[in-house]
Protein backbone atom coordinates (compact mmCIF):
# COMPACT_ATOMS: atom_id res chain seq x y z
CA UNK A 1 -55.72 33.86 51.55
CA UNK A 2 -56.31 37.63 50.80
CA UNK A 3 -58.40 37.74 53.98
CA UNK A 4 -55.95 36.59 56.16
CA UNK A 5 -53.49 39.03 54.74
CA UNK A 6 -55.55 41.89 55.75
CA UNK A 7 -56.69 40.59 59.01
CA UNK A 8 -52.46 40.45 59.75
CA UNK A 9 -51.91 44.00 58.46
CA UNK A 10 -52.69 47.41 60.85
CA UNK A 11 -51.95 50.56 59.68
CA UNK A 12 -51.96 53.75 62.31
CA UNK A 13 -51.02 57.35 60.85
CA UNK A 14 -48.92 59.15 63.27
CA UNK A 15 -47.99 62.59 61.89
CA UNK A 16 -46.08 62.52 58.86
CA UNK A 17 -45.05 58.67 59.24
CA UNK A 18 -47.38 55.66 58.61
CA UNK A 19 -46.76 52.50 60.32
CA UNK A 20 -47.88 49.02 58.87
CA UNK A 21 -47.64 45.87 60.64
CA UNK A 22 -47.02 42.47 59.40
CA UNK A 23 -46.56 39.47 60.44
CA UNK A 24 -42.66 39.06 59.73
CA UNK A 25 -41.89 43.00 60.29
CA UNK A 26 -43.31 46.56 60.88
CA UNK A 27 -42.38 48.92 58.39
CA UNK A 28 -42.29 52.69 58.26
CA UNK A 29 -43.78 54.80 55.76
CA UNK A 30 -42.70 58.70 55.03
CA UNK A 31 -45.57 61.04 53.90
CA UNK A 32 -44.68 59.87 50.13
CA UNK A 33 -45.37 56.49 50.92
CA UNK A 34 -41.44 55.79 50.23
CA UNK A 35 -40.14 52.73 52.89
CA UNK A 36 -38.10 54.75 55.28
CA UNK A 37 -37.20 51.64 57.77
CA UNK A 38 -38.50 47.86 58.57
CA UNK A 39 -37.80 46.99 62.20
CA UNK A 40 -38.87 43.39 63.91
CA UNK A 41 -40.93 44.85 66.37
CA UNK A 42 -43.54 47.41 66.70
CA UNK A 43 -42.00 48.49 69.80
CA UNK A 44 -39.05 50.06 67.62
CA UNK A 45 -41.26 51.22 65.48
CA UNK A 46 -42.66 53.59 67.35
CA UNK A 47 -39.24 54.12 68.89
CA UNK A 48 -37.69 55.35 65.73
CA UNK A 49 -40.93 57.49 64.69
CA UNK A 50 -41.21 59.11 68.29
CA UNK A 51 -37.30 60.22 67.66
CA UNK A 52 -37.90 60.98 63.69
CA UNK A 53 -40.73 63.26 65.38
CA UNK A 54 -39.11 64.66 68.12
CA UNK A 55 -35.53 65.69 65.86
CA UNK A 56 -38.19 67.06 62.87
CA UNK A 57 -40.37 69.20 66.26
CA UNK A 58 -36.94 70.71 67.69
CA UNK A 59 -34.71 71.30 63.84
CA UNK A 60 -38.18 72.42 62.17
CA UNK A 61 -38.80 73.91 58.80
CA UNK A 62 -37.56 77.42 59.46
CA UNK A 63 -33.99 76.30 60.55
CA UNK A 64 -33.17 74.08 57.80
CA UNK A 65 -33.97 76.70 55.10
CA UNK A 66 -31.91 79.31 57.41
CA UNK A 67 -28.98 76.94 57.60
CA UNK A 68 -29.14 77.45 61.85
């Protein structure tokens, strides 16, 4: 049974997010490993990290500690 439960699971680091697959749901990880969001497809997945991306890219590091 633990085979088949790894066979169903894929993990793929993109950035800071971590996406893992399973069969009912794909669920994204933040850099702590805390659940940030379960979606039913892996299409939204990657949806929702290309946006978390794009908004953390364009606010970045510097702007939040300014307050800008």
């Amino acid at each position: 049974m633990r085979d088949v439960l790894q066979q169903s699971i894929t993990i793929m680091n993109v950035k800071e997010y971590q996406k893992v697959i399973y069969p009912s749901e794909v669920v994204v990880y933040d850099s702590s490993g805390r659940r940030v969001v379960a979606c039913p497809t892996e299409q939204e997945a990657d949806e929702y990290i290309e946006e978390k991306v794009k908004w953390n890219m364009k606010v970045g590091t510097s702007d939040l500690l300014s307050g800008s």
